[in-house]
Each structure stands twice: as C-alpha cells, then as structure tokens.
PDB file of N, CA and C in Angstrom:
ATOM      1  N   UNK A   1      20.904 -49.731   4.602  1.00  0.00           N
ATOM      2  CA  UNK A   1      21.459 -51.018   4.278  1.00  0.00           C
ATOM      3  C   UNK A   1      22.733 -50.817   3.465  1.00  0.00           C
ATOM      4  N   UNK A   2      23.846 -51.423   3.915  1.00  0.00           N
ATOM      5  CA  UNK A   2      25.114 -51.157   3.190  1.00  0.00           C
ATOM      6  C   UNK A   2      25.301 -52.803   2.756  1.00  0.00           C
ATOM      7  N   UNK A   3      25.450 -52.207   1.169  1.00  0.00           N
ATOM      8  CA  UNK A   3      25.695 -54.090   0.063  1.00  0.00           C
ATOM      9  C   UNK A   3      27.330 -53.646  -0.275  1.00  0.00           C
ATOM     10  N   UNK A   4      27.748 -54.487  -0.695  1.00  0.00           N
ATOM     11  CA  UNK A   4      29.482 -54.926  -1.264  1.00  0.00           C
ATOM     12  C   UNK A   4      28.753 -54.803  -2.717  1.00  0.00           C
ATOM     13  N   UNK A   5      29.326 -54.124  -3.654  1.00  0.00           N
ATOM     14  CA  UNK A   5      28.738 -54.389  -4.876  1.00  0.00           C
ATOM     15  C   UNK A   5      30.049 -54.708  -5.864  1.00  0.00           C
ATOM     16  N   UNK A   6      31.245 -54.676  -5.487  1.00  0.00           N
ATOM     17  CA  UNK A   6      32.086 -54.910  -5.984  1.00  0.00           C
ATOM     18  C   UNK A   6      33.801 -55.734  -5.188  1.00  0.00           C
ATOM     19  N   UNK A   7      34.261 -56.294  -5.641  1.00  0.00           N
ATOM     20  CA  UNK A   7      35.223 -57.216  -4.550  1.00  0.00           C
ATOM     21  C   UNK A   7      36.725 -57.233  -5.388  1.00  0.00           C
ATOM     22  N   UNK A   8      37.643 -56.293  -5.490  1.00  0.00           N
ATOM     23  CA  UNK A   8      38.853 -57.027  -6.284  1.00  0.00           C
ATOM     24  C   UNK A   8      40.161 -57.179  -5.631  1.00  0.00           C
ATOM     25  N   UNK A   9      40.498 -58.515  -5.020  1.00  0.00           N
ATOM     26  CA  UNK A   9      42.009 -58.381  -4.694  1.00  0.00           C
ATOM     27  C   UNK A   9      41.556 -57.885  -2.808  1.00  0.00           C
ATOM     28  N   UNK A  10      42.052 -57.035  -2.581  1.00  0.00           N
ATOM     29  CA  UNK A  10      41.938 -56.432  -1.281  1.00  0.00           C
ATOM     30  C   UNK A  10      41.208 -55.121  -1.174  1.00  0.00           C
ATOM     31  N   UNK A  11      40.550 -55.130  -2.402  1.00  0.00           N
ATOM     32  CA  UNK A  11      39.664 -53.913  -2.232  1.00  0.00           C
ATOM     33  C   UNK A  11      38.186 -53.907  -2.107  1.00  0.00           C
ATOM     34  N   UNK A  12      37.130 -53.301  -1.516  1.00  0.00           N
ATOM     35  CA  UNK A  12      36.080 -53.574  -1.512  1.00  0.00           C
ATOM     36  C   UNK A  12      35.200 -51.986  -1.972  1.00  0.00           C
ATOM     37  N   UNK A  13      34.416 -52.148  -2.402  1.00  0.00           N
ATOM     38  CA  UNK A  13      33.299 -51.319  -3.117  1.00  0.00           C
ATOM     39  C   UNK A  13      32.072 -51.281  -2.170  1.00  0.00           C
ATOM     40  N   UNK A  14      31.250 -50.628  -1.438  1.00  0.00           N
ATOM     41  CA  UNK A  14      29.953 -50.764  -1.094  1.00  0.00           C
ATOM     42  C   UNK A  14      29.390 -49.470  -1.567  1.00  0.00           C
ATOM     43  N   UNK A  15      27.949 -49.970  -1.295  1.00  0.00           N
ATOM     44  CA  UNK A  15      26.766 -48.661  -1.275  1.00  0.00           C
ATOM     45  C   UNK A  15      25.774 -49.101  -0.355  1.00  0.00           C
ATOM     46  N   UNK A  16      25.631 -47.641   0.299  1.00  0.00           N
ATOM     47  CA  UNK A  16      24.348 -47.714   1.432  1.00  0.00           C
ATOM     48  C   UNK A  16      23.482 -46.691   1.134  1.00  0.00           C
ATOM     49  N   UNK A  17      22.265 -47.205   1.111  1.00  0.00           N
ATOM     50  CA  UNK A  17      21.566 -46.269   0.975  1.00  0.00           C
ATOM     51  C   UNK A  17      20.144 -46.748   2.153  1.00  0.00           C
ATOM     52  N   UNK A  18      20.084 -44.781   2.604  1.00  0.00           N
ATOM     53  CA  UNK A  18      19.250 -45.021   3.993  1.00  0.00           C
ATOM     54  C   UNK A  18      18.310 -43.305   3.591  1.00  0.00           C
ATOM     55  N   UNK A  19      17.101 -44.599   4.276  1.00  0.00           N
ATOM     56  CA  UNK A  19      15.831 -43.304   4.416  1.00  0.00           C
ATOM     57  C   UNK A  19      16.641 -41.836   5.551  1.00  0.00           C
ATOM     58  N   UNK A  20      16.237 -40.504   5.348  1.00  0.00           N
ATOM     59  CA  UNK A  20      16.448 -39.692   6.105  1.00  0.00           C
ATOM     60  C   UNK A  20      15.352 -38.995   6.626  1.00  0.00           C
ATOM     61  N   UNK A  21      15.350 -39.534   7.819  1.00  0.00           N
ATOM     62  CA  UNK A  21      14.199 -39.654   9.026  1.00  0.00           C
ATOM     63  C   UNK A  21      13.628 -37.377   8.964  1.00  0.00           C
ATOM     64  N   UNK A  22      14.305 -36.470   8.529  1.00  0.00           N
ATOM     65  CA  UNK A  22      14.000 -35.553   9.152  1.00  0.00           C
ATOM     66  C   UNK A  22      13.312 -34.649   7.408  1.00  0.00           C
ATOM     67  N   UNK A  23      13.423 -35.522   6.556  1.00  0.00           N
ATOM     68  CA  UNK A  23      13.201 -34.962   4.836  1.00  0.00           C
ATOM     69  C   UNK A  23      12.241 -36.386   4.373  1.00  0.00           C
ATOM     70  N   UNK A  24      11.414 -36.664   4.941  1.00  0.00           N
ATOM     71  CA  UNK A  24      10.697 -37.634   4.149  1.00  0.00           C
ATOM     72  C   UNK A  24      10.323 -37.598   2.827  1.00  0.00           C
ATOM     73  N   UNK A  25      10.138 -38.961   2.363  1.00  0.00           N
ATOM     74  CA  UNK A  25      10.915 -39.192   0.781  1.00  0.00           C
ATOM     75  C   UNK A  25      12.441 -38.981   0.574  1.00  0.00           C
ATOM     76  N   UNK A  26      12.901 -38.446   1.143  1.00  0.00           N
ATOM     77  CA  UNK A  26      14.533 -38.177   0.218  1.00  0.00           C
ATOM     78  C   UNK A  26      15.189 -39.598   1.128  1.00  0.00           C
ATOM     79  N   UNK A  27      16.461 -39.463   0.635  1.00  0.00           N
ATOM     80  CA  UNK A  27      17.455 -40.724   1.110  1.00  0.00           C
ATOM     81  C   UNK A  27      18.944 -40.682   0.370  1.00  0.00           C
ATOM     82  N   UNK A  28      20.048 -41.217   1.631  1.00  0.00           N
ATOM     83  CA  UNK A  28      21.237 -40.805   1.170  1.00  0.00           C
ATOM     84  C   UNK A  28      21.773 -42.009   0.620  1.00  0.00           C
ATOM     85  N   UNK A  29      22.282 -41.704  -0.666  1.00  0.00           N
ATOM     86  CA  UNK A  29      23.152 -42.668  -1.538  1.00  0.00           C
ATOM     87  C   UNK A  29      24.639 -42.666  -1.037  1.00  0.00           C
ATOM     88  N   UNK A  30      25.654 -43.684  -0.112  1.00  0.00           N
ATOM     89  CA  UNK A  30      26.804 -43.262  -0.291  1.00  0.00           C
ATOM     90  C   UNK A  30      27.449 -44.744  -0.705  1.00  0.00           C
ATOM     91  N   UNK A  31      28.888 -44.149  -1.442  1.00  0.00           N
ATOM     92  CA  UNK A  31      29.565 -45.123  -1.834  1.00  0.00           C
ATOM     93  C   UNK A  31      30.990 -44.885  -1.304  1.00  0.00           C
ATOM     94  N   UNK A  32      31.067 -45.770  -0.196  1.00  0.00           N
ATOM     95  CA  UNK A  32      32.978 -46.279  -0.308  1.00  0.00           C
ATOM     96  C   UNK A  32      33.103 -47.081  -0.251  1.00  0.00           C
ATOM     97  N   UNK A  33      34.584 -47.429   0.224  1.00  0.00           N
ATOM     98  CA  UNK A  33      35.133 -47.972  -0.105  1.00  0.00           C
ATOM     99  C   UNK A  33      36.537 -48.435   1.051  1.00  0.00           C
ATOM    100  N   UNK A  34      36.805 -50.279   1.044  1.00  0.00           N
ATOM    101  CA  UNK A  34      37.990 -50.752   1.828  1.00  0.00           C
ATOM    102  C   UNK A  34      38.994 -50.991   1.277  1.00  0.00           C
ATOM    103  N   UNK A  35      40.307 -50.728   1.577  1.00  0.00           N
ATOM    104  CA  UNK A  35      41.049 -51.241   1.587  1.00  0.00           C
ATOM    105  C   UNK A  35      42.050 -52.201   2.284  1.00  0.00           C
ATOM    106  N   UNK A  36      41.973 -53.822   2.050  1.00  0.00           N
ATOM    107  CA  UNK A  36      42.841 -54.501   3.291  1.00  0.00           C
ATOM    108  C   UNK A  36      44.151 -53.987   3.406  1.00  0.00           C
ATOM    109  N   UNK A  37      44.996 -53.580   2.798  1.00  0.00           N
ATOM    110  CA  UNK A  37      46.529 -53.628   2.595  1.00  0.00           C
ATOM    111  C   UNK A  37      46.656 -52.169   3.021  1.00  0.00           C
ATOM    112  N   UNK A  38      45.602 -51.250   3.861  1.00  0.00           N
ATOM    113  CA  UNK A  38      45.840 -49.517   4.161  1.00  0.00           C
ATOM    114  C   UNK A  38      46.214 -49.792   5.528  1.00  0.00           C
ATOM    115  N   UNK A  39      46.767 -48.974   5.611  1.00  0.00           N
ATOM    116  CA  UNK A  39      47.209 -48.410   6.860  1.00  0.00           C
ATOM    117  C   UNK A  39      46.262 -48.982   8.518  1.00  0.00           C
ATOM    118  N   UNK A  40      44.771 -48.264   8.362  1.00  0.00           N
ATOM    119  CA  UNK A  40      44.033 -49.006   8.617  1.00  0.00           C
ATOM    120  C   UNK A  40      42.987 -49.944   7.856  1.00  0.00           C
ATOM    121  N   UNK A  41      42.796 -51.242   8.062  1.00  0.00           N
ATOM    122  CA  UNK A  41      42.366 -51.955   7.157  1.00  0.00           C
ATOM    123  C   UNK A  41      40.979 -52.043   7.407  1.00  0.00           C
ATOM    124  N   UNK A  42      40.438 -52.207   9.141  1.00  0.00           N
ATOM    125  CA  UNK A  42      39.259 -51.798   8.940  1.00  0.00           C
ATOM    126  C   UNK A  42      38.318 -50.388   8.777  1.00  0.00           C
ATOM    127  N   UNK A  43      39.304 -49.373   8.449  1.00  0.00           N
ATOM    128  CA  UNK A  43      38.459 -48.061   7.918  1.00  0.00           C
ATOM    129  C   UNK A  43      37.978 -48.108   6.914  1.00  0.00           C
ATOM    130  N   UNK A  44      36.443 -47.439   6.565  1.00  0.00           N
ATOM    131  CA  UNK A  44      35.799 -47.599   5.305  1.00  0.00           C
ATOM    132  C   UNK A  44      35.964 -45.492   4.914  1.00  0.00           C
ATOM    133  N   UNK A  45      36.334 -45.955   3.847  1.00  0.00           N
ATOM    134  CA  UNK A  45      36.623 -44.296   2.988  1.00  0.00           C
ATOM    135  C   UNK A  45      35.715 -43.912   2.429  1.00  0.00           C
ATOM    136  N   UNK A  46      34.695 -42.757   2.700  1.00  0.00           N
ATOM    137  CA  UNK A  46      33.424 -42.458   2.055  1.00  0.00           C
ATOM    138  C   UNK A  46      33.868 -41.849   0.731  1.00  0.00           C
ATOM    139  N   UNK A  47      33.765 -42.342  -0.122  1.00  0.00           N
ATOM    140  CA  UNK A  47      33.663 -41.852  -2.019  1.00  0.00           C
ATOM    141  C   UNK A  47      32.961 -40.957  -2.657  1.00  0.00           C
ATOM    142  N   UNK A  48      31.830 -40.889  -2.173  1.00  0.00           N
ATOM    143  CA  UNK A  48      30.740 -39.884  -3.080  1.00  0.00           C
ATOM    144  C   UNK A  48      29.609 -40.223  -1.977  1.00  0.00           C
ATOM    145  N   UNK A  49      28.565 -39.583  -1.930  1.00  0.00           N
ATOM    146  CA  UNK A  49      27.496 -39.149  -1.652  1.00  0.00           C
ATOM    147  C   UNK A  49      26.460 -38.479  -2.277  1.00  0.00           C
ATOM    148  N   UNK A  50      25.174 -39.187  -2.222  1.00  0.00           N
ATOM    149  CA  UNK A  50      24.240 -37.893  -3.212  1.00  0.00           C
ATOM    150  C   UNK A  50      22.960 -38.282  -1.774  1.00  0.00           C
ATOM    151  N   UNK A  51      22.489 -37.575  -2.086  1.00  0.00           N
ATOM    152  CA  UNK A  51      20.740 -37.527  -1.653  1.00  0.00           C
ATOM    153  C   UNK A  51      19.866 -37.199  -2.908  1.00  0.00           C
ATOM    154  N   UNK A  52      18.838 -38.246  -2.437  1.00  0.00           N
ATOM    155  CA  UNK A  52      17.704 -38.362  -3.772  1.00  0.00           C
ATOM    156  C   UNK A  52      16.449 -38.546  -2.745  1.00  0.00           C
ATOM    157  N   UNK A  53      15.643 -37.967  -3.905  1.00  0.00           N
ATOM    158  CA  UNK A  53      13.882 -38.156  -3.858  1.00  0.00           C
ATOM    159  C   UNK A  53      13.571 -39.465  -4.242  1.00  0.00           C
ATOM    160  N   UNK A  54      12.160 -40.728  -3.215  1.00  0.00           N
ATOM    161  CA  UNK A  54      11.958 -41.406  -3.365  1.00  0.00           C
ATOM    162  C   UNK A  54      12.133 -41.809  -4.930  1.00  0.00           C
ATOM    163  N   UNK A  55      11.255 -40.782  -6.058  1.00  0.00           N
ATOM    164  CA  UNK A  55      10.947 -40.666  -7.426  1.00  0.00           C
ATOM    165  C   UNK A  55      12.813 -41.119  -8.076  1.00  0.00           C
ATOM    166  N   UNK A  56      13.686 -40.076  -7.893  1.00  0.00           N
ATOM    167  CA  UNK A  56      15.098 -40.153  -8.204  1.00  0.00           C
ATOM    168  C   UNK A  56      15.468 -41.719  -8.391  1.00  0.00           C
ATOM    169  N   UNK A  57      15.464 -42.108  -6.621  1.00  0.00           N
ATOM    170  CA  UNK A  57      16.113 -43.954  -6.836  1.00  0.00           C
ATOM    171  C   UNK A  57      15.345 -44.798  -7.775  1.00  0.00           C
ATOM    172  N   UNK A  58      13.768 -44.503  -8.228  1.00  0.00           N
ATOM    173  CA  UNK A  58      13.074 -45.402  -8.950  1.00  0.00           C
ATOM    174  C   UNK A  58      13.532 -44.833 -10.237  1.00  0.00           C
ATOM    175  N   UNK A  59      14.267 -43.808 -10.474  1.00  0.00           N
ATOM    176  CA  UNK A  59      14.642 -43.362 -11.881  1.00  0.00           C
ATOM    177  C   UNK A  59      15.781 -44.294 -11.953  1.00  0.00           C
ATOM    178  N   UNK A  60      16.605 -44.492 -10.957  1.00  0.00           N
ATOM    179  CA  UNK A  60      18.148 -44.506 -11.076  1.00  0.00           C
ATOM    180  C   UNK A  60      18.110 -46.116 -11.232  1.00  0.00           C
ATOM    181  N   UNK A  61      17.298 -46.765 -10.536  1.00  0.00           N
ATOM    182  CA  UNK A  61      16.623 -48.372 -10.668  1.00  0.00           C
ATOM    183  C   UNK A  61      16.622 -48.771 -12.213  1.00  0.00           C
ATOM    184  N   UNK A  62      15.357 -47.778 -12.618  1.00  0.00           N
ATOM    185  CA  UNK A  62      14.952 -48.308 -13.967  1.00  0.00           C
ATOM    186  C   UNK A  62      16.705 -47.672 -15.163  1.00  0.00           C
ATOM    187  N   UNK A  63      17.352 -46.984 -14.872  1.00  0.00           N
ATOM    188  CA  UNK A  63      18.533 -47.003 -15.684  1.00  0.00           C
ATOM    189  C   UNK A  63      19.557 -48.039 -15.455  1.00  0.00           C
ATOM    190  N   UNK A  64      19.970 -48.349 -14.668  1.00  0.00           N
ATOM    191  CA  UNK A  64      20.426 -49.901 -14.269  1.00  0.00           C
ATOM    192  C   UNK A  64      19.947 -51.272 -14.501  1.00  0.00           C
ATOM    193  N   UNK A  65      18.596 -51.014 -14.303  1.00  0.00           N
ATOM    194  CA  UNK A  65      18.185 -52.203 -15.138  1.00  0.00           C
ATOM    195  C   UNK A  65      18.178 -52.087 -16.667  1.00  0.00           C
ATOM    196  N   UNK A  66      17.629 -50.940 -17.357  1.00  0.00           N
ATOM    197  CA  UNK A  66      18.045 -50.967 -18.739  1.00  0.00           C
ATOM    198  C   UNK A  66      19.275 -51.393 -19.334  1.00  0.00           C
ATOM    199  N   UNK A  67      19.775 -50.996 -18.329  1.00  0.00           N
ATOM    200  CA  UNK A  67      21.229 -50.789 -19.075  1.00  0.00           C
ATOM    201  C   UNK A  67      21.896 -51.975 -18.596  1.00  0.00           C
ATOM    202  N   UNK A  68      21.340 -53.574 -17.618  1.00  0.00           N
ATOM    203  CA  UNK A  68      21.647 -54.576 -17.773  1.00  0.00           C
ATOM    204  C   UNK A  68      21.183 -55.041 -18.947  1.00  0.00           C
ATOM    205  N   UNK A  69      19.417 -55.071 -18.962  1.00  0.00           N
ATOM    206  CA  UNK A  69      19.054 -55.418 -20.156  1.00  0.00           C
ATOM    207  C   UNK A  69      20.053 -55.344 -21.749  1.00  0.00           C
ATOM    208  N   UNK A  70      20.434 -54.186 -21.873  1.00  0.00           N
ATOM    209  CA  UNK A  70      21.267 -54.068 -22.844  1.00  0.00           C
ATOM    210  C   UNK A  70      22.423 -55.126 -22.875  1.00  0.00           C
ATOM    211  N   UNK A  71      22.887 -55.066 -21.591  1.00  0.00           N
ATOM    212  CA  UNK A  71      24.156 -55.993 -21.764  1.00  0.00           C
ATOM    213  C   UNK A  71      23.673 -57.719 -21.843  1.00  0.00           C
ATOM    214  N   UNK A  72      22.963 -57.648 -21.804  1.00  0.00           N
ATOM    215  CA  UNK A  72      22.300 -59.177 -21.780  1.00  0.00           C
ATOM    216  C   UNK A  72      22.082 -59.937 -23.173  1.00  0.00           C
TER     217      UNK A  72
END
C-alpha cells in the first residue's frame, strides 16, 4: 500500500510498505518521492528503503505514536 504522507507546493512524499511474499514476516519500507515541476512529472524517485521484521514495524508504530503523543 503506497500513502502520500506529506504534500508541499509540487512536491509529494509517499511510503509503501509491502509484505515480501518469499521472507515471511519481513516487509519492505520505501519512501519517495514526486516532483510536478521535474523533467518527468509523473516519475516517482525511490528515497530510502529498509526491510523489517513483522516485530520491527510494531516497534517503529509504537515510536511514532509516542512521539505524537508527546507532541500533543
């Protein structure tokens, strides 16, 4: 599933993250990114990448939510 998690101007932010069918439990985190005003506008630019253990994303969950909590 790929979300927009960020929107400024002509730029766009996503993250997808997808089960990997051949390492059960693990799954790939990637983040890029659009630009309207590039060259090509509908190419998406891959940013980073990680792979994590089911356990990992429920770590990485509960630090994001803390760390809304905080800002709240």
């Amino acid at each position: 599933m790929k979300t927009t998690i960020t929107t400024a101007g002509d730029f766009v932010r996503a993250v997808e993250v997808e089960a990997i069918a051949a390492v059960p439990g693990s799954f790939r985190v990637q983040f890029s990114s659009q630009l309207s005003s590039a060259r090509n506008p509908e190419e998406w630019q891959n940013n980073f990448a990680l792979i994590l253990r089911e356990e990992d994303l429920e770590t990485l969950r509960d630090v994001l939510s803390a760390a809304l909590t905080v800002s709240a």
